[in-house]
Protein backbone atom coordinates (compact mmCIF):
# COMPACT_ATOMS: atom_id res chain seq x y z
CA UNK A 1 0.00 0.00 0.00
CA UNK A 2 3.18 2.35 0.71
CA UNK A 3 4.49 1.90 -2.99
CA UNK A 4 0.90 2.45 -4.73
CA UNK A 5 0.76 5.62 -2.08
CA UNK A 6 4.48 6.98 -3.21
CA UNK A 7 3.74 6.32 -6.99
CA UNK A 8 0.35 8.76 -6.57
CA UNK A 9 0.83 12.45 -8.54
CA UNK A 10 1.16 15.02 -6.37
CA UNK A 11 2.33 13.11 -3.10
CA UNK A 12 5.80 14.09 -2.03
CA UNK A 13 7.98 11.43 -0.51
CA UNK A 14 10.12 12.32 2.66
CA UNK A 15 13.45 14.14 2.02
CA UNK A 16 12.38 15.75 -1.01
CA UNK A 17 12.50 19.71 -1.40
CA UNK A 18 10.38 22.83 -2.87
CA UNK A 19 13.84 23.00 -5.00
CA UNK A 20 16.64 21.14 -6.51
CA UNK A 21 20.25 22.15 -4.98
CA UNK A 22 20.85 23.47 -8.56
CA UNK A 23 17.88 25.24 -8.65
CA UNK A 24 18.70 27.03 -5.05
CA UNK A 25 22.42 27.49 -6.33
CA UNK A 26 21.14 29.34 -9.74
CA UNK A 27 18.74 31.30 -7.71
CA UNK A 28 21.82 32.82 -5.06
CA UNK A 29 23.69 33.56 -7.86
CA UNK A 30 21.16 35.47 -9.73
CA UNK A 31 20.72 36.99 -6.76
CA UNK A 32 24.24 37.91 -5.61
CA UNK A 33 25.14 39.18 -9.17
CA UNK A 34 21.35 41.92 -9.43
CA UNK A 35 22.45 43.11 -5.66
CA UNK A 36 26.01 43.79 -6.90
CA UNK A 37 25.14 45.53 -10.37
CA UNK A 38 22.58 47.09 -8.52
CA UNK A 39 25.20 48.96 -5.75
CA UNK A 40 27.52 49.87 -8.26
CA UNK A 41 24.80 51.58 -10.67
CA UNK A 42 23.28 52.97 -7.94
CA UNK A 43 26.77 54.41 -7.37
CA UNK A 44 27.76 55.64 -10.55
CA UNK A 45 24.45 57.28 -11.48
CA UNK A 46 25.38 60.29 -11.51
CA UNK A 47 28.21 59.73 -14.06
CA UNK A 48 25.53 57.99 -16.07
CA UNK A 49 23.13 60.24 -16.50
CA UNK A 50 22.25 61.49 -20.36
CA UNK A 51 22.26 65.35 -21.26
CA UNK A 52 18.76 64.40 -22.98
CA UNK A 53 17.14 66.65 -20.63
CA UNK A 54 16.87 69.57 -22.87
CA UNK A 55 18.79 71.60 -21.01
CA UNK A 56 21.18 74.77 -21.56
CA UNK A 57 24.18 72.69 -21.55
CA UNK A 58 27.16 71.25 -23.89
CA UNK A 59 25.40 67.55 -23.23
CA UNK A 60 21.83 68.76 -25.10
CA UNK A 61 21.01 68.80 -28.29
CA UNK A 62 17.94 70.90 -27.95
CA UNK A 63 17.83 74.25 -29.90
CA UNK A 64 19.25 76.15 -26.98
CA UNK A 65 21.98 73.00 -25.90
CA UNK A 66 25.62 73.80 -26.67
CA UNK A 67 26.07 70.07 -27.87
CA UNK A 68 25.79 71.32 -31.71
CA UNK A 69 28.59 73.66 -30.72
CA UNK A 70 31.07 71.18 -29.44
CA UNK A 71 30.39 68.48 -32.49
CA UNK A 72 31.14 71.46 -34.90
CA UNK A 73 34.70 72.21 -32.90
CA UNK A 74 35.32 68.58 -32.87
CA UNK A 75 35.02 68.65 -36.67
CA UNK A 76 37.29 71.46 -37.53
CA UNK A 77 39.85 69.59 -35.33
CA UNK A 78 40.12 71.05 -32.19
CA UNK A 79 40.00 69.02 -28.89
CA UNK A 80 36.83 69.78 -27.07
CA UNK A 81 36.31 68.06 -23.64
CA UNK A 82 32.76 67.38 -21.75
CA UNK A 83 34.07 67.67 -18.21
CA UNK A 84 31.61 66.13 -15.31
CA UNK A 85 34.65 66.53 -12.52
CA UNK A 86 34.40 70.34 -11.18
CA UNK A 87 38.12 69.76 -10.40
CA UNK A 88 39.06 69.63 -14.33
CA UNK A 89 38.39 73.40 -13.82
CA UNK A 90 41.91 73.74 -12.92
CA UNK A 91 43.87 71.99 -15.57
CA UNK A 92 45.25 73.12 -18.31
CA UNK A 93 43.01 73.83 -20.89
CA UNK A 94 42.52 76.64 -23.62
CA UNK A 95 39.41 77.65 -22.86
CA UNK A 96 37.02 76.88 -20.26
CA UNK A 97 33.25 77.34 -20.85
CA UNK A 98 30.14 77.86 -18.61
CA UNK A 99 26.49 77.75 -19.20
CA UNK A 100 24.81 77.96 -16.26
CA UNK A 101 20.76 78.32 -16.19
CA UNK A 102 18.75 80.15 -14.06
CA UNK A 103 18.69 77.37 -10.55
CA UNK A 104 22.47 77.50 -10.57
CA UNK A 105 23.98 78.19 -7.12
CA UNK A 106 25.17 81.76 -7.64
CA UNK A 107 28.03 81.13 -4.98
CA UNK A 108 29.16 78.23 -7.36
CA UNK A 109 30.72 80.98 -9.97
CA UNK A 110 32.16 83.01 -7.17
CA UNK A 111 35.49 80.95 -6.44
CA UNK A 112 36.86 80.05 -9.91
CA UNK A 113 40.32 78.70 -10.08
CA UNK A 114 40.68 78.12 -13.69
CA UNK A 115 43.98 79.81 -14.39
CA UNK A 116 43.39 80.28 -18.09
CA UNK A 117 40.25 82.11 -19.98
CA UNK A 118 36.92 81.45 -18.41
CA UNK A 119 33.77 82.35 -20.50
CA UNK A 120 30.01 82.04 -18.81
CA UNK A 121 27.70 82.10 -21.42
CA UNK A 122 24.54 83.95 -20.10
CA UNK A 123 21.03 82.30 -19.68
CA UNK A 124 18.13 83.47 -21.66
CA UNK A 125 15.02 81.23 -22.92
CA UNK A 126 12.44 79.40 -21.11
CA UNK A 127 11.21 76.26 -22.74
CA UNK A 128 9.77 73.08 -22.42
CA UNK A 129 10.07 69.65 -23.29
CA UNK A 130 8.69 68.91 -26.72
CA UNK A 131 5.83 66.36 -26.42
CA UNK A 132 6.45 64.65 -29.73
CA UNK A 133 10.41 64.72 -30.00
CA UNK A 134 12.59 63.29 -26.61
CA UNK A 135 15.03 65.67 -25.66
CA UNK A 136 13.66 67.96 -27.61
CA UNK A 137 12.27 71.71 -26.39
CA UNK A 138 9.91 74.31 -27.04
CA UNK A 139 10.73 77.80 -26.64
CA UNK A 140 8.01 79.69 -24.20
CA UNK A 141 9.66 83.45 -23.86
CA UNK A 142 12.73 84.89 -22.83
CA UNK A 143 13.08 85.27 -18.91
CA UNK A 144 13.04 88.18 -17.06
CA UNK A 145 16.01 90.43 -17.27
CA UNK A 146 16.32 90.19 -13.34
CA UNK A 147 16.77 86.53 -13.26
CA UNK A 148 19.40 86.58 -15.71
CA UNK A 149 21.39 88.90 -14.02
CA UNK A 150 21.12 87.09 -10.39
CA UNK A 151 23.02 84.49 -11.96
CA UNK A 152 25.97 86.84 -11.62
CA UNK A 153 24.99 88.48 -8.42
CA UNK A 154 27.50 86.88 -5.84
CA UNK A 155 30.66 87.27 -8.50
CA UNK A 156 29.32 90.45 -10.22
CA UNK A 157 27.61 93.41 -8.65
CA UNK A 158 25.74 95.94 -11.17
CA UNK A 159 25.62 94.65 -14.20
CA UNK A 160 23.12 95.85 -16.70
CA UNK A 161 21.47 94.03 -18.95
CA UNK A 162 19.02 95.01 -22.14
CA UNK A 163 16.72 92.88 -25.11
CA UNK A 164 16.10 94.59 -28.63
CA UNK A 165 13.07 93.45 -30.12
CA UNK A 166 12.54 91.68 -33.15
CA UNK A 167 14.97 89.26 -34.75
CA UNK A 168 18.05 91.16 -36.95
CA UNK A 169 21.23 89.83 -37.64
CA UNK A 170 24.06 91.50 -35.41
CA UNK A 171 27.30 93.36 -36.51
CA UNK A 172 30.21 91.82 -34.00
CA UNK A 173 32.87 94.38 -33.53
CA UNK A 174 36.62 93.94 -31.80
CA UNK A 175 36.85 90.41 -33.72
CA UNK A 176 40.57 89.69 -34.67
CA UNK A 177 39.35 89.44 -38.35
CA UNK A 178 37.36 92.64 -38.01
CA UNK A 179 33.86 93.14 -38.07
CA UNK A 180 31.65 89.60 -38.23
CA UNK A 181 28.02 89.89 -39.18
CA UNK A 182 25.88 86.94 -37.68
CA UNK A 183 22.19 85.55 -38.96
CA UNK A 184 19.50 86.85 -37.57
CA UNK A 185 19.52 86.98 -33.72
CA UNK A 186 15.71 86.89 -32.20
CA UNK A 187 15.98 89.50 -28.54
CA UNK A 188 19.52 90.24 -28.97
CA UNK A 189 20.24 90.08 -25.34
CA UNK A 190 23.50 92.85 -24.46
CA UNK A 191 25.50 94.50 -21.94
CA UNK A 192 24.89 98.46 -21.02
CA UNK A 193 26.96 100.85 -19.01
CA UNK A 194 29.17 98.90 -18.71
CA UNK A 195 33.13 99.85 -19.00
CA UNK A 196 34.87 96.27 -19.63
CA UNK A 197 32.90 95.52 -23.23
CA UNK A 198 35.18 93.76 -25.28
CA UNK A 199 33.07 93.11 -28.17
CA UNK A 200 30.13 95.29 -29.13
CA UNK A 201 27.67 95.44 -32.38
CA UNK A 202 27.88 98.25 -34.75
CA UNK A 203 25.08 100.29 -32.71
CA UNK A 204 27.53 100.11 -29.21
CA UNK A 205 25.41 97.52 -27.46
CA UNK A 206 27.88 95.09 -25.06
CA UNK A 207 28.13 91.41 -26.71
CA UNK A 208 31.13 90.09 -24.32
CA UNK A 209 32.57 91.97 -21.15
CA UNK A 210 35.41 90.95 -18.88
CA UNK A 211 35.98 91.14 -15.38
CA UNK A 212 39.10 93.82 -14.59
CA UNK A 213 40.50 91.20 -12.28
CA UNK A 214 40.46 87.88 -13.61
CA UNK A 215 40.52 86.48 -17.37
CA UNK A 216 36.52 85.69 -16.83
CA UNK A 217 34.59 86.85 -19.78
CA UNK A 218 30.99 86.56 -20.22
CA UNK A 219 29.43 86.22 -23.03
CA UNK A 220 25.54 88.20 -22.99
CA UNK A 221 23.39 86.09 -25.63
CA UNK A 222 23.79 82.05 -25.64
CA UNK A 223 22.24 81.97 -29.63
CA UNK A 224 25.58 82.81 -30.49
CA UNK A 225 26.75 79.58 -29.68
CA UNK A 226 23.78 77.36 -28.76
CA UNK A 227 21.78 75.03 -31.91
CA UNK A 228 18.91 77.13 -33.02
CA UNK A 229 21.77 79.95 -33.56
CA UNK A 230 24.75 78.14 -35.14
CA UNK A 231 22.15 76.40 -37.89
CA UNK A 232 22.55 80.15 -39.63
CA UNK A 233 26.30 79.65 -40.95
CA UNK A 234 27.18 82.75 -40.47
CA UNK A 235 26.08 83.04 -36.85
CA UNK A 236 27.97 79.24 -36.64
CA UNK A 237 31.40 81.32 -37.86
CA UNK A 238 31.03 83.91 -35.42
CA UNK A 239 30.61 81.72 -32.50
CA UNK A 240 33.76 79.68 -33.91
CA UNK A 241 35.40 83.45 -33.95
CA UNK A 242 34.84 84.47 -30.79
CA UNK A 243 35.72 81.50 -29.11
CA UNK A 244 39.05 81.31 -31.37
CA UNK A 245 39.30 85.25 -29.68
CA UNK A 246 39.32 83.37 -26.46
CA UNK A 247 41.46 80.45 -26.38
CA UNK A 248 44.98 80.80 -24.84
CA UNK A 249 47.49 78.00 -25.88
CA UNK A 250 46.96 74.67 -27.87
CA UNK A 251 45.04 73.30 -24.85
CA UNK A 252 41.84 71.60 -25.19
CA UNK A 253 38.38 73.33 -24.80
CA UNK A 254 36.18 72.47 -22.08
CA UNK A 255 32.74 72.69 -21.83
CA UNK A 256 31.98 72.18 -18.07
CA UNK A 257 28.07 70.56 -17.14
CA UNK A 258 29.21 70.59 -13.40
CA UNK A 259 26.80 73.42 -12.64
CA UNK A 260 23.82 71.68 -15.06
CA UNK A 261 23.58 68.98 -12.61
CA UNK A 262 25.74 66.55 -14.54
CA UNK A 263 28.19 66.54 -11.98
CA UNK A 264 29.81 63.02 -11.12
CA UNK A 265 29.10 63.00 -6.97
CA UNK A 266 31.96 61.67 -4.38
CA UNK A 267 30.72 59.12 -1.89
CA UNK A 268 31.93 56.44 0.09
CA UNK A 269 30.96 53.24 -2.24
CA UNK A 270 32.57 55.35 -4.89
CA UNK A 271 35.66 55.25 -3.35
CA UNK A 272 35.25 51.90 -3.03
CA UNK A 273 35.27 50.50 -6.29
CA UNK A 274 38.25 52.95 -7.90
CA UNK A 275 41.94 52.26 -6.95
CA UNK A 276 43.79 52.13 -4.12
CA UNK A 277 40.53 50.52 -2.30
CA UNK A 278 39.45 48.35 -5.31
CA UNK A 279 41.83 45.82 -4.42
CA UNK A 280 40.84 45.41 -0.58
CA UNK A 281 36.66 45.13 -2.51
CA UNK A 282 38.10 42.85 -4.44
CA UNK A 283 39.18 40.50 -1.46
CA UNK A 284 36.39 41.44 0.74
CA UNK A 285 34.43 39.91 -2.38
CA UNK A 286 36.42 36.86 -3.22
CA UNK A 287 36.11 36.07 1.20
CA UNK A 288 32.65 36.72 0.78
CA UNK A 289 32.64 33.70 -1.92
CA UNK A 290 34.67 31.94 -0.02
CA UNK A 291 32.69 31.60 2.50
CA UNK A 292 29.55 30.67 0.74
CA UNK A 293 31.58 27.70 -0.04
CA UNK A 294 32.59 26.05 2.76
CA UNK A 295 28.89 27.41 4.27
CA UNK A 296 27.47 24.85 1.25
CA UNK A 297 30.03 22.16 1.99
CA UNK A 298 29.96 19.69 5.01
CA UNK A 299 33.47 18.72 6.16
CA UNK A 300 33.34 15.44 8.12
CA UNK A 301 30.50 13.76 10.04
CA UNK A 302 27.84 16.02 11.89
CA UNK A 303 29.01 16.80 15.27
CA UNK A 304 26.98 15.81 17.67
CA UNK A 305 25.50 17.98 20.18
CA UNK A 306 26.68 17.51 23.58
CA UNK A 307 24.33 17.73 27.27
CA UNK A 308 24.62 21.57 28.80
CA UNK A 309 25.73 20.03 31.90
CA UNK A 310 27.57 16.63 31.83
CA UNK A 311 27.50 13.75 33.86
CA UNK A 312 29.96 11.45 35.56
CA UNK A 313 33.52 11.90 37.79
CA UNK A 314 35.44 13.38 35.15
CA UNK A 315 32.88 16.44 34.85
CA UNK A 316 32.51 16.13 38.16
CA UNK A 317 36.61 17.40 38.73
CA UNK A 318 36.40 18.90 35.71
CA UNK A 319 33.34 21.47 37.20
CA UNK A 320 35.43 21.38 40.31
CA UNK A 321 38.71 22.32 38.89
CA UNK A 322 37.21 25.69 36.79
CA UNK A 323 35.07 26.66 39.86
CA UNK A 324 38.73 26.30 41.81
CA UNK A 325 40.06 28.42 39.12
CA UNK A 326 37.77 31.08 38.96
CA UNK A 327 38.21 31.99 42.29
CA UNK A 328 41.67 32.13 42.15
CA UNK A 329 42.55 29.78 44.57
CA UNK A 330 44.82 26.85 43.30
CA UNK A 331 47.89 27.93 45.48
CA UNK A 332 45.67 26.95 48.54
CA UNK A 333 45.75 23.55 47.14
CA UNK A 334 49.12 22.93 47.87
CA UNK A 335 49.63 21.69 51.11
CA UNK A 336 46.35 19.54 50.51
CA UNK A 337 48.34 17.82 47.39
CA UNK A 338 51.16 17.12 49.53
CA UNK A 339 49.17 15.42 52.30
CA UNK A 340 47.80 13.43 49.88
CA UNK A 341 51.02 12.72 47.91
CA UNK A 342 52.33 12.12 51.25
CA UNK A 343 49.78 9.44 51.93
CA UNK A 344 50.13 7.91 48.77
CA UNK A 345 53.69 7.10 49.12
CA UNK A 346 53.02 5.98 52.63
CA UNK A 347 50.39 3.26 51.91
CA UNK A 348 52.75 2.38 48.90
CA UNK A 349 55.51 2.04 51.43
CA UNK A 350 53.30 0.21 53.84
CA UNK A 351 53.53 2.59 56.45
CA UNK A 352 49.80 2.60 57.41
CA UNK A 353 50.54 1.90 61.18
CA UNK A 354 49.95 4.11 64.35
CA UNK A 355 52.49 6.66 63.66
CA UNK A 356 52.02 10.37 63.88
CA UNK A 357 52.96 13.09 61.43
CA UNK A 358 56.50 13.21 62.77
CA UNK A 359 57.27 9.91 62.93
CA UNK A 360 56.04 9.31 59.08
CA UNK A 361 58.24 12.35 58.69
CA UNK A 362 61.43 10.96 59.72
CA UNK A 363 60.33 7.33 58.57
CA UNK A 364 60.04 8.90 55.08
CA UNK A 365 63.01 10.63 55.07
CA UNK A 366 65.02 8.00 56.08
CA UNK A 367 63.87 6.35 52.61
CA UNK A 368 64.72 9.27 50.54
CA UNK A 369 67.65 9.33 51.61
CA UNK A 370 68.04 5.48 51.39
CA UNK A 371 67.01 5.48 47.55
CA UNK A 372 68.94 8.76 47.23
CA UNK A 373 65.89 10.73 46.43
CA UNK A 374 66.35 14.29 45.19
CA UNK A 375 64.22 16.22 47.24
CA UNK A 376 63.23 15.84 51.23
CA UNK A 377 59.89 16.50 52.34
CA UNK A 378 61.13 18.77 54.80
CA UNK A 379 61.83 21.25 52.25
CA UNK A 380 58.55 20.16 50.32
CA UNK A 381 56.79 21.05 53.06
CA UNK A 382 58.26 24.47 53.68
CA UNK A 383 57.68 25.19 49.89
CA UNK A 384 54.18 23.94 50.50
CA UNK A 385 53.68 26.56 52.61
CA UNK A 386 55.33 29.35 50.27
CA UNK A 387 53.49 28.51 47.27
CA UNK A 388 51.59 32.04 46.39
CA UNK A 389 50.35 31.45 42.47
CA UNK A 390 49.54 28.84 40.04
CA UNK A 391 52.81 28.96 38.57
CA UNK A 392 54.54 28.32 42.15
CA UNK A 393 51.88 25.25 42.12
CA UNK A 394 52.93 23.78 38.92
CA UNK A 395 56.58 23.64 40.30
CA UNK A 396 55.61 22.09 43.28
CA UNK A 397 53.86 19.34 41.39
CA UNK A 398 56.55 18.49 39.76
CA UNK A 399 58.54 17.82 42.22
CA UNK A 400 55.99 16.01 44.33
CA UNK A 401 55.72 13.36 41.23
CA UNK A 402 59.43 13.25 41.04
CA UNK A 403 59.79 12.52 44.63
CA UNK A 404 57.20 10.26 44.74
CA UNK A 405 58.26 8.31 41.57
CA UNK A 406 61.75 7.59 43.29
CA UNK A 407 60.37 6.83 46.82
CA UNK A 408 58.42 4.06 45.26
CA UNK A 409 60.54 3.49 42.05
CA UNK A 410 57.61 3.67 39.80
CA UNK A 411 58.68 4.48 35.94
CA UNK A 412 58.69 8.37 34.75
């Protein structure tokens, strides 16, 4: 009746499991591997991160991104960099350029260390994402004058800012080639009152100022350089021009996205998976498997559980002996263990009759010294006495087996 039972669908014999071993195994490694890729995406996200956003910045390639820019450098040679890392600021590059938007920090621009040209490319156009295109925009108006120049405020103070109206090209003068006529600009956005202009148009309005004190310039309308400007050539060539203005040394130009957000964070698992402490992940990982391992391979024969408290002499003196030793109190023992050495070699001498302490003394003594024993209980029993440690113990052991050993010429 068992074997028709077993042989029944759907009734599971004893010992069998939800899951094959292979099964489990497969599932801890799938496991193990999505925890793993997810903590190091999770930690590089940042870094990750697409400039599909539509933003003002050298990573878009919206109409008012500065990605069109960069491609068209790239193509007439020059090195362009896309720095994430704030602290690329500082190396040596030809040119370094800024867009910030309107949510930027404005403390962020006031400590610049770039030792070579700076230019911050001014803010101007709302927009929004374009329902039918990703990463597309469309453009809603030009922002407020104020805004604009609050991105500025902390580094700064009084600048003054003006829109024309309409859409005209603009006449760029102070250009090493001369003047530079651009396509048509819509709200030329300029500079007024303002005595650092460095390039103007032909009617006096400020394109690009510099501050006295620094080599920052800043540049007033971004559709000289962003997409929907540079697809007019000759607003493309002026751009090119005035950046070419800019550039100091062969170095490469960088287009920082640090202060659009696209900044690569620091963090503690970060560290953790670049060098020097890759290596010490690495072995905290290969422990880790390690262990898994031996914790899925039995070594041996289960070990059997033992009782809490045991039974029988030898736990008995074995209890006795660890309570003796917790209280400190072995060197008491010694005189104890030499009565009862004592009155082992006694019985083993057959000296069980009515003698008293001293006369077993002397009796035993006069058999040490008859078998040329090495020690004399005498001075045994006077180092009995002294004993003051465990250590003092152990030595008095010893030579309480030695002297008993000859006294009754057992074997060592």
């Amino acid at each position: 009746m068992s074997d028709s039972a077993t042989s029944q669908p759907g009734v599971i014999r004893a010992g069998d499991g939800a899951f094959s071993p292979r099964t489990v195994i497969a599932l801890l490694v799938a496991g193990v591997f999505a925890f793993s890729a997810f903590v190091v995406l999770s930690t590089y996200a940042p870094d990750l991160r697409g400039g599909s956003d539509g933003g003002a910045h050298a990573l878009s390639r919206s109409a008012v991104g500065f990605a069109g820019m960069s491609e068209l450098l790239k193509g007439m040679g020059e090195p362009v960099v896309i720095s994430r890392d704030a602290r690329m600021r500082t190396g040596s590059t030809s040119l370094l350029i800024l867009t910030p938007d309107l949510v930027v920090d404005p403390d962020s621009l006031k400590n610049l260390t770039q030792t070579g040209p700076t230019l911050i490319v001014m803010p101007k156009w709302s927009v929004a994402p374009d329902p039918t295109s990703a990463g597309w925009v469309q453009k809603v108006s030009a922002v407020d004058l104020d805004q604009v120049i609050k991105v500025l405020s902390s580094k700064y103070s009084g600048v003054k800012m003006a829109r024309a109206a309409g859409s005209a090209p603009v006449a760029i003068s102070g250009l090493p080639g001369g003047t530079v006529v651009t396509g048509p600009i819509d709200q030329l956005q300029t500079f007024t009152d303002d005595p650092d202009i460095v390039l103007r148009d032909t009617s006096g309005r400020g394109i690009l100022t510099k501050s006295h004190t620094e080599p920052v310039y800043i540049l007033s309308d971004p559709d000289l350089l962003n997409t929907q400007g540079i697809k007019n050539l000759a607003t493309a060539k002026a751009g090119v021009a005035i950046l070419q203005s800019l550039r100091k040394g062969d170095g490469p130009i960088l287009f920082d996205v640090t202060l659009n957000g696209f900044g690569g964070s620091r963090s503690v698992l970060k560290l953790a998976f670049q060098p020097p402490f890759l290596g010490a992940t690495l072995c905290l990982a290969a422990a880790a498997l390690l262990m898994a391992l031996q914790a899925l391979t039995r070594f041996g024969a289960p070990r059997q559980a033992g009782r809490a408290i045991a039974l029988g002499k030898q736990a008995l003196a074995d209890n006795s002996a660890a309570l003796i030793r917790l209280a400190r109190r072995e060197a008491r023992m010694a005189p104890r263990y030499l009565d009862l050495t004592r009155a082992s070699v006694a019985k083993a001498l057959g000296a069980t009759g009515r003698l008293n302490e001293t006369e077993l003394n002397t009796l035993l003594d006069r058999q040490a010294e008859r078998v040329g024993a090495e020690h004399r209980l005498a001075a045994l029993t006077s180092e009995a006495a002294a004993v003051k440690d465990r250590a003092g113990l152990m030595r008095l052991a010893e030579k309480l087996y030695q002297w008993k050993t000859e006294m009754t010429g057992e074997r060592h």
